[in-house]
PDB file of N, CA and C in Angstrom:
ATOM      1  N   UNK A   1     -46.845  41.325 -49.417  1.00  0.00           N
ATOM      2  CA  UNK A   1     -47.122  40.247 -50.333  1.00  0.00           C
ATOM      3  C   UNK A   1     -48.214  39.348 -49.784  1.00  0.00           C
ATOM      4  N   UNK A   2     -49.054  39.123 -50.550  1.00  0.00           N
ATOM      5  CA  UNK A   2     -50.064  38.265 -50.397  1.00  0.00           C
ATOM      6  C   UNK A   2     -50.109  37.085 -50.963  1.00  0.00           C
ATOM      7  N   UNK A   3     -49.956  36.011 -49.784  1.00  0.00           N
ATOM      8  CA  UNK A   3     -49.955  34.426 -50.204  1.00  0.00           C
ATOM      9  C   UNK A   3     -51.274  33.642 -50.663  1.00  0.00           C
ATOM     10  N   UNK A   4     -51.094  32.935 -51.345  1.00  0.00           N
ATOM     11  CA  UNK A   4     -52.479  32.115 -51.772  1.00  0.00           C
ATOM     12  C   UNK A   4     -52.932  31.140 -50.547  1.00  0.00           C
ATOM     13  N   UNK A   5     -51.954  30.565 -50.271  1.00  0.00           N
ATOM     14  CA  UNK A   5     -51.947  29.082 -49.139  1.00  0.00           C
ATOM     15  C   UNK A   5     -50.861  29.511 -48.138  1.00  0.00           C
ATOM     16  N   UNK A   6     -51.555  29.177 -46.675  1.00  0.00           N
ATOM     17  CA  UNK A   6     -50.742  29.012 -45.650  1.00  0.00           C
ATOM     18  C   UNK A   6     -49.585  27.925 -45.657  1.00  0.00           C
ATOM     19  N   UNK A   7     -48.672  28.725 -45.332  1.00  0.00           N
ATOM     20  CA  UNK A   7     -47.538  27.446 -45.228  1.00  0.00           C
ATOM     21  C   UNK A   7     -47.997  25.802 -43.790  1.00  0.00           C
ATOM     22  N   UNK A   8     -48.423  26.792 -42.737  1.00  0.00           N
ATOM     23  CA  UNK A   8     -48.481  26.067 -41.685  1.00  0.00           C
ATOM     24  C   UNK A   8     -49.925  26.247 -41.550  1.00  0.00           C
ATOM     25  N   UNK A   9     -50.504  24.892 -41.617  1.00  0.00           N
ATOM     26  CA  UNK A   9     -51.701  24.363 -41.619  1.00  0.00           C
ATOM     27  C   UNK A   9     -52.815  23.693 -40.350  1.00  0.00           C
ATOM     28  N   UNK A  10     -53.572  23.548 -39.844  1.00  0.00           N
ATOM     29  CA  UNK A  10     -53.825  22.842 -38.359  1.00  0.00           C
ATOM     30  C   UNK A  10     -54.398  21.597 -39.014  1.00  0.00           C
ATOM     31  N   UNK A  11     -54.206  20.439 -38.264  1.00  0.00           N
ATOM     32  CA  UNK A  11     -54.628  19.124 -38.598  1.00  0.00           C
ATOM     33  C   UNK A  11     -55.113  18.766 -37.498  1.00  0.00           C
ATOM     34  N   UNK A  12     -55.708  17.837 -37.867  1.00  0.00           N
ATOM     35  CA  UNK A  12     -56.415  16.516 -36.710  1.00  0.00           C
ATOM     36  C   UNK A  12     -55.583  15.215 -36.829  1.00  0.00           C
ATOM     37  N   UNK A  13     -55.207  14.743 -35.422  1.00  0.00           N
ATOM     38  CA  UNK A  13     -54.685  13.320 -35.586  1.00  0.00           C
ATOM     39  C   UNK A  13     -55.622  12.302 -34.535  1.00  0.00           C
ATOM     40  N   UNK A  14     -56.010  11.401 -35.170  1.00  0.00           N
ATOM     41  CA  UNK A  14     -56.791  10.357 -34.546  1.00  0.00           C
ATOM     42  C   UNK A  14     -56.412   8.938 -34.558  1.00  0.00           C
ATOM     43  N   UNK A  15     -57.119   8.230 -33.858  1.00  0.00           N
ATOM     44  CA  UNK A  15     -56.013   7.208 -33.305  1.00  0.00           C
ATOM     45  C   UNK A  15     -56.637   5.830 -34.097  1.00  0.00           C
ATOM     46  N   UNK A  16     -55.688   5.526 -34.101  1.00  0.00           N
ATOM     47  CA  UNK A  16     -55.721   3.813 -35.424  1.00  0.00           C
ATOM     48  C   UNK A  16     -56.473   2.750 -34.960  1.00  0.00           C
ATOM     49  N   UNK A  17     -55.967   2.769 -33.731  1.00  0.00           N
ATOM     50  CA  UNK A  17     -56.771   1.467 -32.172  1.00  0.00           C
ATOM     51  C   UNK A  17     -58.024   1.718 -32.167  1.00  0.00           C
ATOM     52  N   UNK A  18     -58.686   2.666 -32.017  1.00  0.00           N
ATOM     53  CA  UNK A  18     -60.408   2.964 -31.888  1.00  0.00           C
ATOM     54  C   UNK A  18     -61.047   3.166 -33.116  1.00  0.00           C
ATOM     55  N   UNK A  19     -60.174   3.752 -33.980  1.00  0.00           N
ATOM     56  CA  UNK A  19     -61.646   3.212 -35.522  1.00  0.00           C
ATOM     57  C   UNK A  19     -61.399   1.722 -35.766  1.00  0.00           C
ATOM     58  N   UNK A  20     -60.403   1.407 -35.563  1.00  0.00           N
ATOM     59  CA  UNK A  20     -60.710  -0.232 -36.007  1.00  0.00           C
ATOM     60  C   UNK A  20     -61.224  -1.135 -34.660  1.00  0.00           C
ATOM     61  N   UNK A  21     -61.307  -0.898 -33.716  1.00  0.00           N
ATOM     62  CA  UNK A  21     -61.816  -1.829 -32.788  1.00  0.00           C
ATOM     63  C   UNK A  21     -62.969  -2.109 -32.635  1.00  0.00           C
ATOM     64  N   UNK A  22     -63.979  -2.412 -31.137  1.00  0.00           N
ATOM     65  CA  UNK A  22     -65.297  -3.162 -31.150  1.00  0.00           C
ATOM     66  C   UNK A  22     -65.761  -1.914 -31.057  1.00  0.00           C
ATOM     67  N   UNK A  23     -66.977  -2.002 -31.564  1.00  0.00           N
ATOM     68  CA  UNK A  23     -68.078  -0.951 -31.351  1.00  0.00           C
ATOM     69  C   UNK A  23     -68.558  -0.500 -29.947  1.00  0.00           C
ATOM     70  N   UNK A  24     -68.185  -1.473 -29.434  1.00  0.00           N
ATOM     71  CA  UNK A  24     -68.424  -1.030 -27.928  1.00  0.00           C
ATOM     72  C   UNK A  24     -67.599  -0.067 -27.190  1.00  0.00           C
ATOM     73  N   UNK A  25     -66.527   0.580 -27.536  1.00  0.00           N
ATOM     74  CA  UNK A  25     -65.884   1.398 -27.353  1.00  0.00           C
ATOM     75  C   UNK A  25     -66.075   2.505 -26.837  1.00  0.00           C
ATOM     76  N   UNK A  26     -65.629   3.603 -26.185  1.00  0.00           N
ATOM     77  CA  UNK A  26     -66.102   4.676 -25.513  1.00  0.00           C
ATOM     78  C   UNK A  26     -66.057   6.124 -26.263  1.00  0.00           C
ATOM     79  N   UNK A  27     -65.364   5.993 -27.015  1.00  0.00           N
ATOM     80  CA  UNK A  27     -64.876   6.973 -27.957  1.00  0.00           C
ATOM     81  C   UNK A  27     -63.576   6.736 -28.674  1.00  0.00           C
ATOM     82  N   UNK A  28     -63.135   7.810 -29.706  1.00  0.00           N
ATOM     83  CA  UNK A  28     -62.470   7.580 -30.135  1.00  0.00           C
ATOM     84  C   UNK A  28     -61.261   9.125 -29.806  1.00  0.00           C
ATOM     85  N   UNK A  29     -59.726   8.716 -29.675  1.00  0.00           N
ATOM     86  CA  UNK A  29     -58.767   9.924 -29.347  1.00  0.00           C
ATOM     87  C   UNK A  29     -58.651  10.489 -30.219  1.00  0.00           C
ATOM     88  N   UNK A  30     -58.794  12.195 -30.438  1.00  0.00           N
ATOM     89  CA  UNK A  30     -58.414  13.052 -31.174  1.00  0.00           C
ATOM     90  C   UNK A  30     -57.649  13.977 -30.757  1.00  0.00           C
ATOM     91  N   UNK A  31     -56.347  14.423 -31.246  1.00  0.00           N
ATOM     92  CA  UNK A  31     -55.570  15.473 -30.617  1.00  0.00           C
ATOM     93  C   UNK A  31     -55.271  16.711 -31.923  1.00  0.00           C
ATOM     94  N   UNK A  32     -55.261  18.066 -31.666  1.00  0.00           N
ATOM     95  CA  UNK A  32     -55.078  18.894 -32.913  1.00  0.00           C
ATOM     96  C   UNK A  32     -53.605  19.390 -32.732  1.00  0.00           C
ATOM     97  N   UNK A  33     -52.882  19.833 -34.451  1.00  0.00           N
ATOM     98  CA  UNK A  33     -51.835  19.756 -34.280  1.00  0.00           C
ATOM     99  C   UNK A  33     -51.429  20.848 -35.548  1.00  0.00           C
ATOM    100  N   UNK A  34     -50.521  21.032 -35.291  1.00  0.00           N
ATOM    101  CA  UNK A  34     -50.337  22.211 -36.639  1.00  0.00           C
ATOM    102  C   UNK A  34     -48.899  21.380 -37.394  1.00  0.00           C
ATOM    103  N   UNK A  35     -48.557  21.621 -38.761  1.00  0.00           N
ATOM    104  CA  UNK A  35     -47.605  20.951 -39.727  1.00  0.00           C
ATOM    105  C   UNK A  35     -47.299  22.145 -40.895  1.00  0.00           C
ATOM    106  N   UNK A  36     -45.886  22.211 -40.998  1.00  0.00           N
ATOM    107  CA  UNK A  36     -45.428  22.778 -42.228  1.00  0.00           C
ATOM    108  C   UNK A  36     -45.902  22.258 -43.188  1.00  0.00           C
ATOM    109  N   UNK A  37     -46.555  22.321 -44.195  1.00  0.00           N
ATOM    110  CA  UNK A  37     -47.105  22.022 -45.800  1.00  0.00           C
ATOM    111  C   UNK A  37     -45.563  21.977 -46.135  1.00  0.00           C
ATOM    112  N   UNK A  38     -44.861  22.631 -46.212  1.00  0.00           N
ATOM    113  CA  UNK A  38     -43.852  22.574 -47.008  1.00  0.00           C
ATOM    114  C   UNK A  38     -42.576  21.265 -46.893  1.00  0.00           C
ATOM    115  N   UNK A  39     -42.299  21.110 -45.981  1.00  0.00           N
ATOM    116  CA  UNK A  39     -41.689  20.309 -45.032  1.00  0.00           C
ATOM    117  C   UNK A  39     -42.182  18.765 -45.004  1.00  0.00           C
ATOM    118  N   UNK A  40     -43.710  18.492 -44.859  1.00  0.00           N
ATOM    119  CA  UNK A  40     -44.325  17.281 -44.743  1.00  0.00           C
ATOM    120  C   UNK A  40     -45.497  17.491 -45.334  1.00  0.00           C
ATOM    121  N   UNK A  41     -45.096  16.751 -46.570  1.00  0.00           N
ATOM    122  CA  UNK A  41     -46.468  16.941 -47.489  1.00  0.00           C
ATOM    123  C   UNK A  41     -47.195  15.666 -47.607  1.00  0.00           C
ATOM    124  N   UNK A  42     -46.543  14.718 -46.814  1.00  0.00           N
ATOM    125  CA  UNK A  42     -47.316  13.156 -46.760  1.00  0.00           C
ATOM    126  C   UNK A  42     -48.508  13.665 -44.974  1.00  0.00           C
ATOM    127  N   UNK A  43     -49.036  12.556 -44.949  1.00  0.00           N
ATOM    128  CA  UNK A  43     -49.816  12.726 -43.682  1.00  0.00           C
ATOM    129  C   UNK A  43     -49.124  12.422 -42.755  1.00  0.00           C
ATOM    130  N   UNK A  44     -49.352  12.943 -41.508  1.00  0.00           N
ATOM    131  CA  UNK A  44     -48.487  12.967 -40.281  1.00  0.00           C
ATOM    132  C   UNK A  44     -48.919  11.902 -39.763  1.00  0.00           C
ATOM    133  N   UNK A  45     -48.010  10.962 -38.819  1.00  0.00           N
ATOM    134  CA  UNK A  45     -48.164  10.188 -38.510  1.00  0.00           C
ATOM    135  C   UNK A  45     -47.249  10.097 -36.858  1.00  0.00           C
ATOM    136  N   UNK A  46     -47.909  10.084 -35.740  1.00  0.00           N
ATOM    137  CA  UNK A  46     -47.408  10.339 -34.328  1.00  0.00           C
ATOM    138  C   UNK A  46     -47.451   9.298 -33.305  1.00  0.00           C
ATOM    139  N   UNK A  47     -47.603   8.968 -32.192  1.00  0.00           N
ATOM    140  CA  UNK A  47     -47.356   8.190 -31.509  1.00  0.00           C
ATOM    141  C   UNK A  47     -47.855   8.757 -30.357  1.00  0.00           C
ATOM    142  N   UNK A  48     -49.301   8.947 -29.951  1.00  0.00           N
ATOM    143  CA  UNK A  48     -49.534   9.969 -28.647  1.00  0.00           C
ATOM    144  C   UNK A  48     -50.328   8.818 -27.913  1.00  0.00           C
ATOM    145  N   UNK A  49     -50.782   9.140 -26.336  1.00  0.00           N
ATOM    146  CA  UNK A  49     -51.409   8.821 -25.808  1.00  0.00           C
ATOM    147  C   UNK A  49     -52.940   8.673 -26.113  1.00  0.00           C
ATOM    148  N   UNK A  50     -53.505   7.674 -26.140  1.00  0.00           N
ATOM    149  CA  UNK A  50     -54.983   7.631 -26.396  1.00  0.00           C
ATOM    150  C   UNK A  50     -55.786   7.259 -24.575  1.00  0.00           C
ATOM    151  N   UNK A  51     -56.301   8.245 -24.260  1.00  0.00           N
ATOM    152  CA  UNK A  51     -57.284   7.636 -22.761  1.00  0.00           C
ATOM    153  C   UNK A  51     -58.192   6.945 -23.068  1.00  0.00           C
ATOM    154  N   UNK A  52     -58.654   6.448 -24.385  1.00  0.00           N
ATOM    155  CA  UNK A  52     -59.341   5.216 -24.387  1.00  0.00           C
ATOM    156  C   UNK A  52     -59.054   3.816 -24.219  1.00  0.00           C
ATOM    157  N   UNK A  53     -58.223   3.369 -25.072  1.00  0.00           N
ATOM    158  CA  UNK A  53     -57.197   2.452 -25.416  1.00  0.00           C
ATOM    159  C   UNK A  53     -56.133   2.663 -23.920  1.00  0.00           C
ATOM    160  N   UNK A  54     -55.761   3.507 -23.057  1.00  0.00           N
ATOM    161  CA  UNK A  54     -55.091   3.295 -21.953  1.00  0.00           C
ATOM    162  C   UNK A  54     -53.924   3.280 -22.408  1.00  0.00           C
ATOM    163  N   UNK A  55     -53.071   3.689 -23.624  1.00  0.00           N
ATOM    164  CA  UNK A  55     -51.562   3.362 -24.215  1.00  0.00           C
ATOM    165  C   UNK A  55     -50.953   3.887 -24.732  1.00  0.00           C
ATOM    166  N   UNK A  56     -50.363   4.038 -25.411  1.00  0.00           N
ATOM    167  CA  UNK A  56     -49.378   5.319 -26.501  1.00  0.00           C
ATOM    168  C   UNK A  56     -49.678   4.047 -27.492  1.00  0.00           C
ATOM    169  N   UNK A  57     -50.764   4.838 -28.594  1.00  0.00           N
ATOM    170  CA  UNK A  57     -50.801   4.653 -29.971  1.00  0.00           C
ATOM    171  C   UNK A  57     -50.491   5.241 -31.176  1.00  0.00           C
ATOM    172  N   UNK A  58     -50.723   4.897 -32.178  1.00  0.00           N
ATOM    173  CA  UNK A  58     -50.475   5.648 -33.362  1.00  0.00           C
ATOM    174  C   UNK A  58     -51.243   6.483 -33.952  1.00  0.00           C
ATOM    175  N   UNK A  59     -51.041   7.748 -34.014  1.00  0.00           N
ATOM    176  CA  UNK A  59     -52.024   8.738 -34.342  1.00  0.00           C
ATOM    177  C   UNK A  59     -52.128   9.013 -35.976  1.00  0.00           C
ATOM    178  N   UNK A  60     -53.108   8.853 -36.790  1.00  0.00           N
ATOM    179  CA  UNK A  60     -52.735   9.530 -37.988  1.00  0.00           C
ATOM    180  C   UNK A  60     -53.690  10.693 -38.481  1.00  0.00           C
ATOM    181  N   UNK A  61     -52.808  11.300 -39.380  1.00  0.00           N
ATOM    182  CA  UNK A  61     -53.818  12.687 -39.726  1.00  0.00           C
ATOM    183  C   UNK A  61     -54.848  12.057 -40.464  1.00  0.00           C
ATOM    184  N   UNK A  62     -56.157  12.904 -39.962  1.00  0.00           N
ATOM    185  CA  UNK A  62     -57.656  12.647 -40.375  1.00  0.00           C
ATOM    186  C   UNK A  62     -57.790  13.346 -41.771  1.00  0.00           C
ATOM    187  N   UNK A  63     -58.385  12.950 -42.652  1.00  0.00           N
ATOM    188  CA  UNK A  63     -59.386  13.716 -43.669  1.00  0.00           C
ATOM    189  C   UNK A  63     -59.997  14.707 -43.257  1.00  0.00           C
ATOM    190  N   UNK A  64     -59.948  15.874 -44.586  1.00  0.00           N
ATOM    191  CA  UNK A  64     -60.404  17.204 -44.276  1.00  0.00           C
ATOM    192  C   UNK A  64     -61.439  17.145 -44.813  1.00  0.00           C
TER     193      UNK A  64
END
């Protein structure tokens, strides 16, 4: 059987602290991540380490 759409998808999660902060910034944290479509059909939303920011922030899934 041949599916139209993958159930399990790869995403990007990036961090909340560095797009909104000063421009002076060093970069911004990105970590990749895979998610059931079926299961979580809102955007993922995590809590990972950012080495910019130095902290455990809030990660959210990026635009495709």
């Amino acid at each position: 059987m041949v599916k139209g759409k993958e159930i399990r998808i790869t995403i990007n999660l990036e961090c909340t602290e560095c797009t909104r902060g000063d421009k002076r910034k060093k970069g911004i944290s990105r970590y990749t991540t895979r998610k059931n479509r079926r299961n979580t059909p809102i955007r993922l939303e995590l809590k990972k380490f950012c080495c910019y920011c130095n902290k455990h922030t809030l990660h959210r899934e990026m635009k495709k």
